[in-house]
C-alpha atoms as a PDB file:
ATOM      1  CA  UNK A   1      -3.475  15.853  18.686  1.00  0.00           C
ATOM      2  CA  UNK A   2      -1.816  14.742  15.161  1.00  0.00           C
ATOM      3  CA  UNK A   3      -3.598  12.084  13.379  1.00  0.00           C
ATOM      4  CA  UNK A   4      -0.451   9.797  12.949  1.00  0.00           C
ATOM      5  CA  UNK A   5       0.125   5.917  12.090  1.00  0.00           C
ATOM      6  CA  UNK A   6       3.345   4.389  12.217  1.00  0.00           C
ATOM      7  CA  UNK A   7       2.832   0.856  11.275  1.00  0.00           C
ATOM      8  CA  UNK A   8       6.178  -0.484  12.474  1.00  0.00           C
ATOM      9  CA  UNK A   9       6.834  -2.800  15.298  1.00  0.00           C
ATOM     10  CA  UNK A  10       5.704  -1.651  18.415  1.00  0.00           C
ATOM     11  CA  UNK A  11       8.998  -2.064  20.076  1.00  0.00           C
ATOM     12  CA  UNK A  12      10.911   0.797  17.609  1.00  0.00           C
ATOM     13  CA  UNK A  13       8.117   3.405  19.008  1.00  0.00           C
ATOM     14  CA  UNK A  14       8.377   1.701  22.441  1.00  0.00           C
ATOM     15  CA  UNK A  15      11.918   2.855  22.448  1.00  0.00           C
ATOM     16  CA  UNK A  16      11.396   5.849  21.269  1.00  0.00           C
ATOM     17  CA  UNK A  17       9.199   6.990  23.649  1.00  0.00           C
ATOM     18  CA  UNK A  18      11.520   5.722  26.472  1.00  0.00           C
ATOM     19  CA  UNK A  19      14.178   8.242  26.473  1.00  0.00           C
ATOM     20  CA  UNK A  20      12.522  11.212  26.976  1.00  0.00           C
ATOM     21  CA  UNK A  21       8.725  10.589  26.617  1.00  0.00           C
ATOM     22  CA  UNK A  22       6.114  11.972  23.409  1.00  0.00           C
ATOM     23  CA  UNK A  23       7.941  15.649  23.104  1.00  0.00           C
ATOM     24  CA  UNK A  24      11.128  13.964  21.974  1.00  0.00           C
ATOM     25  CA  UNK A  25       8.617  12.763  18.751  1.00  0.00           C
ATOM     26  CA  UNK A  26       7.991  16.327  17.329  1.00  0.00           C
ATOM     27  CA  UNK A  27      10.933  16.529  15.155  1.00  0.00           C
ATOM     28  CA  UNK A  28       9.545  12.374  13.366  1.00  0.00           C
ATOM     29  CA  UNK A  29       5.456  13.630  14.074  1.00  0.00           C
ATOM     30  CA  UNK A  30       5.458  17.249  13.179  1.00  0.00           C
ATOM     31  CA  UNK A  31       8.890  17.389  10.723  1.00  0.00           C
ATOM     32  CA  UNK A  32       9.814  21.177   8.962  1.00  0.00           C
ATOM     33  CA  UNK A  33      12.100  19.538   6.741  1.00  0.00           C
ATOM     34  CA  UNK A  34      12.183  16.041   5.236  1.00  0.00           C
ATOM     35  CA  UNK A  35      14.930  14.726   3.052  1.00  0.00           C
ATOM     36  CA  UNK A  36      14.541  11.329   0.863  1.00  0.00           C
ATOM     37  CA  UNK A  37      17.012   9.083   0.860  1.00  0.00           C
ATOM     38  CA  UNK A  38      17.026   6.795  -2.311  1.00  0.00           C
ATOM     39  CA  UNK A  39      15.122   9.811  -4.491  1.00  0.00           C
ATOM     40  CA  UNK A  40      13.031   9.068  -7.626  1.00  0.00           C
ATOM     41  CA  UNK A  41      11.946  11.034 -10.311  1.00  0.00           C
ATOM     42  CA  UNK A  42       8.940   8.102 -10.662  1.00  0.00           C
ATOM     43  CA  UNK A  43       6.282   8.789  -8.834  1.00  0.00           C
ATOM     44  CA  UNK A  44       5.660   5.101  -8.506  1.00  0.00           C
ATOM     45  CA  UNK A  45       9.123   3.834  -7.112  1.00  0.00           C
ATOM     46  CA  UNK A  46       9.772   3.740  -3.409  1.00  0.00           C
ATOM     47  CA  UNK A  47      12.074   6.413  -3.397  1.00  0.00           C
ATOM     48  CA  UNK A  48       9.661   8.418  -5.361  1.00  0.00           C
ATOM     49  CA  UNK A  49       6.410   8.052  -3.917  1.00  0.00           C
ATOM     50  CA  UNK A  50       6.692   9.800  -0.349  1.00  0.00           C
ATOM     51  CA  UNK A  51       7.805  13.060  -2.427  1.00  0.00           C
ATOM     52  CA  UNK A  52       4.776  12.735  -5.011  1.00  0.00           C
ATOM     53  CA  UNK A  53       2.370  12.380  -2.200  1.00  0.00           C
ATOM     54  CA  UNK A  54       3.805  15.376   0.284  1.00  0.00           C
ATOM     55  CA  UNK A  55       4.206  17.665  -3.367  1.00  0.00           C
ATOM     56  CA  UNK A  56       0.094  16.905  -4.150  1.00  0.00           C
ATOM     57  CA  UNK A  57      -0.726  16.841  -0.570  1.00  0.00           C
ATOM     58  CA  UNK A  58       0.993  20.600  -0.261  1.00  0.00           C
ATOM     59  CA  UNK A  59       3.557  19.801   3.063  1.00  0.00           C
ATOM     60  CA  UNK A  60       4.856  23.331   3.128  1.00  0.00           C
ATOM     61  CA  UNK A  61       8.177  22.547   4.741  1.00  0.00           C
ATOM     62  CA  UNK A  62      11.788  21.617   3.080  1.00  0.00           C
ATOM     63  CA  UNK A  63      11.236  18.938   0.816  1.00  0.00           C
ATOM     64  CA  UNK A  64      15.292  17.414   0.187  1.00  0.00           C
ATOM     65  CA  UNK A  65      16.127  14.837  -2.519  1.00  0.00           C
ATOM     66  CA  UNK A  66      18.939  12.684  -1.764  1.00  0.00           C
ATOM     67  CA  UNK A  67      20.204  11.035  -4.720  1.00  0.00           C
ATOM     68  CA  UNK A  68      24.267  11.736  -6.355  1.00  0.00           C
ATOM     69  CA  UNK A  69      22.750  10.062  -9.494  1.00  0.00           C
ATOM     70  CA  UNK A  70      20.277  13.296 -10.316  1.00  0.00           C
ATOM     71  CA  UNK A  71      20.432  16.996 -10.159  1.00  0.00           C
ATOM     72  CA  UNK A  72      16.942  17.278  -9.556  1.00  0.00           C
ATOM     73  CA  UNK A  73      13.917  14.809  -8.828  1.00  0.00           C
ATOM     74  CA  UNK A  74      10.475  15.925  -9.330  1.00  0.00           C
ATOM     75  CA  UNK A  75      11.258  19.309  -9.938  1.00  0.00           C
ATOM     76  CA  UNK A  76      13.005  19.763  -6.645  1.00  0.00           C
ATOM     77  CA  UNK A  77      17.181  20.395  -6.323  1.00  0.00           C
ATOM     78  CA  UNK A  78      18.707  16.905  -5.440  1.00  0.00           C
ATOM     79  CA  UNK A  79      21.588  16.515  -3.609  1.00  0.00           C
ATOM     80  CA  UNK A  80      24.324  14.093  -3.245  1.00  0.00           C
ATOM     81  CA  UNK A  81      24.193  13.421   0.593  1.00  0.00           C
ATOM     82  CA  UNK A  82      22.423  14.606   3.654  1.00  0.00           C
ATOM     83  CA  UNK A  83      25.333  16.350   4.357  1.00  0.00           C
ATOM     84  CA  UNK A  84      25.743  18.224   1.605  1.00  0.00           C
ATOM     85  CA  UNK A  85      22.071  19.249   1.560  1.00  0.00           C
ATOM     86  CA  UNK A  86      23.285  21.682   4.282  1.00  0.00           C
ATOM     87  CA  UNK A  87      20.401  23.169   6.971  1.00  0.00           C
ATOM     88  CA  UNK A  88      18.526  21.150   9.305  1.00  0.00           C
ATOM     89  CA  UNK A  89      17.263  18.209   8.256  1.00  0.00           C
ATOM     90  CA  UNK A  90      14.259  16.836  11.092  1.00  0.00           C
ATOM     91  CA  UNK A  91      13.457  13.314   9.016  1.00  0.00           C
ATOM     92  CA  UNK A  92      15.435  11.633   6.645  1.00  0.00           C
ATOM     93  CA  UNK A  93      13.243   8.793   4.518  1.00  0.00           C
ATOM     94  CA  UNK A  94      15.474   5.872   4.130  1.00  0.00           C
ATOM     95  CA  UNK A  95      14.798   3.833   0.612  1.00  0.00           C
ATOM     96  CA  UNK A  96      18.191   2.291  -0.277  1.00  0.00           C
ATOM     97  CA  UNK A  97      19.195  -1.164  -0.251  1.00  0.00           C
ATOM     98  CA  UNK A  98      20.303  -2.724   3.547  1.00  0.00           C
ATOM     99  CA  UNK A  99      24.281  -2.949   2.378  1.00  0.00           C
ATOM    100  CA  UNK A 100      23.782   0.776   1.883  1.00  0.00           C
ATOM    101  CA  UNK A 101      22.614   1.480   5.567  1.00  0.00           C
ATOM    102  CA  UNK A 102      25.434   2.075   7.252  1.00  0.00           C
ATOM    103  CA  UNK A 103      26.965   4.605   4.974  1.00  0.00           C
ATOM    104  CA  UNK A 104      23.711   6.605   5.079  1.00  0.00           C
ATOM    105  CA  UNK A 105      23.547   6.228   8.960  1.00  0.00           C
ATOM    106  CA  UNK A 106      27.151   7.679   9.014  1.00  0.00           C
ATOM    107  CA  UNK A 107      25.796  10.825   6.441  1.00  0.00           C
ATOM    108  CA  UNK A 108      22.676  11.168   8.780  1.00  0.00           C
ATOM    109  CA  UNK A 109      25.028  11.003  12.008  1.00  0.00           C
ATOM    110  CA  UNK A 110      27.504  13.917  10.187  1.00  0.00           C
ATOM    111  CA  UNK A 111      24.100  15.778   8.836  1.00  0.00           C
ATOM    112  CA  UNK A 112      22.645  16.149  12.517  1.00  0.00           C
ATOM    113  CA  UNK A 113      19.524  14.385  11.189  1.00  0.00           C
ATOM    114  CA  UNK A 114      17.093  13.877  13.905  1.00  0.00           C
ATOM    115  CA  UNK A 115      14.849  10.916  13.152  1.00  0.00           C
ATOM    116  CA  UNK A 116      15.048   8.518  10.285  1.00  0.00           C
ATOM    117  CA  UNK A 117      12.353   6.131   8.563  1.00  0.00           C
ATOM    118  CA  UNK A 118      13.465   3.235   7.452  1.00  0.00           C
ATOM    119  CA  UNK A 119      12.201   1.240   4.686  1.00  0.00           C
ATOM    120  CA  UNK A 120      15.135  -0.931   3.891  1.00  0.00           C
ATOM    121  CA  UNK A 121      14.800  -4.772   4.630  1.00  0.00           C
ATOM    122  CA  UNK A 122      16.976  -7.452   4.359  1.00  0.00           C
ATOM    123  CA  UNK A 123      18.399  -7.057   8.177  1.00  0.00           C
ATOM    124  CA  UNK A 124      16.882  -9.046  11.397  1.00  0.00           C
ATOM    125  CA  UNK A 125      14.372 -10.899   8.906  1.00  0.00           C
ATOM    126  CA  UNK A 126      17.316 -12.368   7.118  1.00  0.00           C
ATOM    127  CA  UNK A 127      18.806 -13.813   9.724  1.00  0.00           C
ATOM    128  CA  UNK A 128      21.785 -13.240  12.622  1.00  0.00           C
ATOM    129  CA  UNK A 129      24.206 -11.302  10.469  1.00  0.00           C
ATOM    130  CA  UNK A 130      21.031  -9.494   9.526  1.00  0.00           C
ATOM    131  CA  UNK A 131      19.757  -9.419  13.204  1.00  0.00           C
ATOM    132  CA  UNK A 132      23.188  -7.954  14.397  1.00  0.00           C
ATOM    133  CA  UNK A 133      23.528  -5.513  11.757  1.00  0.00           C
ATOM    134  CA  UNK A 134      20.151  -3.943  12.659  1.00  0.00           C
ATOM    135  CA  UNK A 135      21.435  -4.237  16.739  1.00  0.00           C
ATOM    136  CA  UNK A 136      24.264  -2.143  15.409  1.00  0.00           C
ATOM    137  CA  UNK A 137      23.142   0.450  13.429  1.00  0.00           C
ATOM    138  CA  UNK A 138      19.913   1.036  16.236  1.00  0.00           C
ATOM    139  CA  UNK A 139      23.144   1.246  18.735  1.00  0.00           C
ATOM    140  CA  UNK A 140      24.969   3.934  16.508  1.00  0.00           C
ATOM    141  CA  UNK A 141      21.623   5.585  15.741  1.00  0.00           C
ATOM    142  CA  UNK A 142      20.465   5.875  19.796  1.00  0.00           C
ATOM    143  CA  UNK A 143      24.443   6.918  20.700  1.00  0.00           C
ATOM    144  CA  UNK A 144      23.540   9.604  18.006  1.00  0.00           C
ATOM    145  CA  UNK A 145      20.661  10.923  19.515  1.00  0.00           C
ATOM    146  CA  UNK A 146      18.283  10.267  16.114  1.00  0.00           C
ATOM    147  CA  UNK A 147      15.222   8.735  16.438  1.00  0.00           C
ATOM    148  CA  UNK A 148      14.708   5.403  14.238  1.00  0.00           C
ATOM    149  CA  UNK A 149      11.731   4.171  12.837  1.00  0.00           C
ATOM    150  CA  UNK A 150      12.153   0.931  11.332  1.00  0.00           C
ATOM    151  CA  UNK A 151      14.008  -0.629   9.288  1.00  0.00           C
ATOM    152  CA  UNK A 152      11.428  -2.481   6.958  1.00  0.00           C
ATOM    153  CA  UNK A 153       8.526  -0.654   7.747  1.00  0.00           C
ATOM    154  CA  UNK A 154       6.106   1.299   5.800  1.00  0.00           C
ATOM    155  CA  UNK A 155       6.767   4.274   7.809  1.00  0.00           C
ATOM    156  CA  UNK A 156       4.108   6.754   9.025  1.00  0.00           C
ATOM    157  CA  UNK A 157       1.750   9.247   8.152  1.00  0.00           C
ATOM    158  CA  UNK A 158       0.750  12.533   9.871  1.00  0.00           C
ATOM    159  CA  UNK A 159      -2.185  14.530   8.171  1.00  0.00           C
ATOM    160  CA  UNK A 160      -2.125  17.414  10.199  1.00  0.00           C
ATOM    161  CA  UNK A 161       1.174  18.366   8.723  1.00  0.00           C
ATOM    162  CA  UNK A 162       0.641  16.679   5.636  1.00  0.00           C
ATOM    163  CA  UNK A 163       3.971  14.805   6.294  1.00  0.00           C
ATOM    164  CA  UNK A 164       3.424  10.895   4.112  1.00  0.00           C
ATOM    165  CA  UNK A 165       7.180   9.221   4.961  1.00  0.00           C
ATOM    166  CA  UNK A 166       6.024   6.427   3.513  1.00  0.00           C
ATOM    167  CA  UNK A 167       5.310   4.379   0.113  1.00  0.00           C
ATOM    168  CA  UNK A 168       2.208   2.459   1.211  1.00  0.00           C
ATOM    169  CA  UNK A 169      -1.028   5.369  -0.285  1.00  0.00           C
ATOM    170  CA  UNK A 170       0.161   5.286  -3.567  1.00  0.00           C
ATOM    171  CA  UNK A 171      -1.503   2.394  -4.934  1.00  0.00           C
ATOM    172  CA  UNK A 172      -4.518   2.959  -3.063  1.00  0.00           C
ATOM    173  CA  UNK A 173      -5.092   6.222  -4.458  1.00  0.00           C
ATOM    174  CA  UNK A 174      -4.947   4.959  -8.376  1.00  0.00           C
ATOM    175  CA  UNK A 175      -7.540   2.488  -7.054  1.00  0.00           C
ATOM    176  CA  UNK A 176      -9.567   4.770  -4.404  1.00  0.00           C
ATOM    177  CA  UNK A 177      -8.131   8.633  -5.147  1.00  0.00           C
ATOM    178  CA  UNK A 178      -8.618   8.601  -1.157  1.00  0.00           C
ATOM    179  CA  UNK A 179      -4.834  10.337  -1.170  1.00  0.00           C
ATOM    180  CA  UNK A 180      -5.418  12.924  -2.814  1.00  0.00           C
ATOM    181  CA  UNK A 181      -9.137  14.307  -1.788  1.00  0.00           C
ATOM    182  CA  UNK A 182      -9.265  17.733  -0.386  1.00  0.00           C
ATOM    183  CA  UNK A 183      -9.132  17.325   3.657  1.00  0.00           C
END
């Protein structure tokens, strides 16, 4: 059994579960390749920590910057969209700003991306327009058939798999270096 966290709300992996039960989870829980939405070459940023961590912590799958702005981040080939990252894609890590959503559900969508993780806020906690916005692109995302965790969450973590979709360890391991000990 994976040693995973997802601290999220409880209703996102409620859902999730509801369609068709814990095996629909394996592409989010146990992901072969895992593109990054909002790419940094900082280590620090939130579009650059969940790469730093998964590149020291030795995931062995596809690792897929998504960012038009670079041609590579952190020593991996970037790419301008899911879509033109070609191959599967099982997770893509969401870190762009909430007006930039819906274009990156529509590249996931055309990218057959299975699950997304998404860190973006600025949607139901902001208010109705927010509230629908959210209603809308979890709509699009179910219609789809891609699993959503999120938005405004700090995603999950599974260490069997060595899989870190989110930007919460990095701070703790500059105090701790608990992210980076040998397992």
């Amino acid at each position: 059994m994976p040693q995973a966290t997802a601290p999220c709300h409880a209703d996102a992996a409620q859902a999730a579960l509801a369609d068709d039960g814990p095996a629909g989870l394996d592409a989010l829980l146990h992901p072969r390749s895992i593109a990054v939405v909002g790419a940094s070459d900082n280590p620090d940023r939130i579009g650059g920590v969940p790469i730093a961590l998964m590149i020291e912590r030795g995931y062995t799958g596809r690792l897929i910057p998504i960012n038009p702005k670079y041609a590579t981040v952190q020593g991996l080939p970037a790419f301008p969209s899911l879509a033109a990252a070609g191959g599967p894609i099982d997770v893509a890590i969401v870190a762009v700003p909430a007006d930039a959503l819906g274009s990156t559900l529509d590249d996931a969508i055309a990218a057959r991306v299975k699950a997304l993780v998404v860190f973006s806020s600025g949607l139901a906690e902001s208010g109705e327009a927010g509230k629908a916005f959210q209603q809308d692109l979890a709509r699009r995302a179910r219609a789809a058939g891609i699993r959503l965790l999120g938005p405004n969450c700090l995603g999950m973590m599974s260490f069997r798999d060595q899989v870190f979709a989110t930007f919460s360890p990095r701070r703790a391991r500059a105090r701790t270096g608990w992210a980076t000990s040998p397992s």
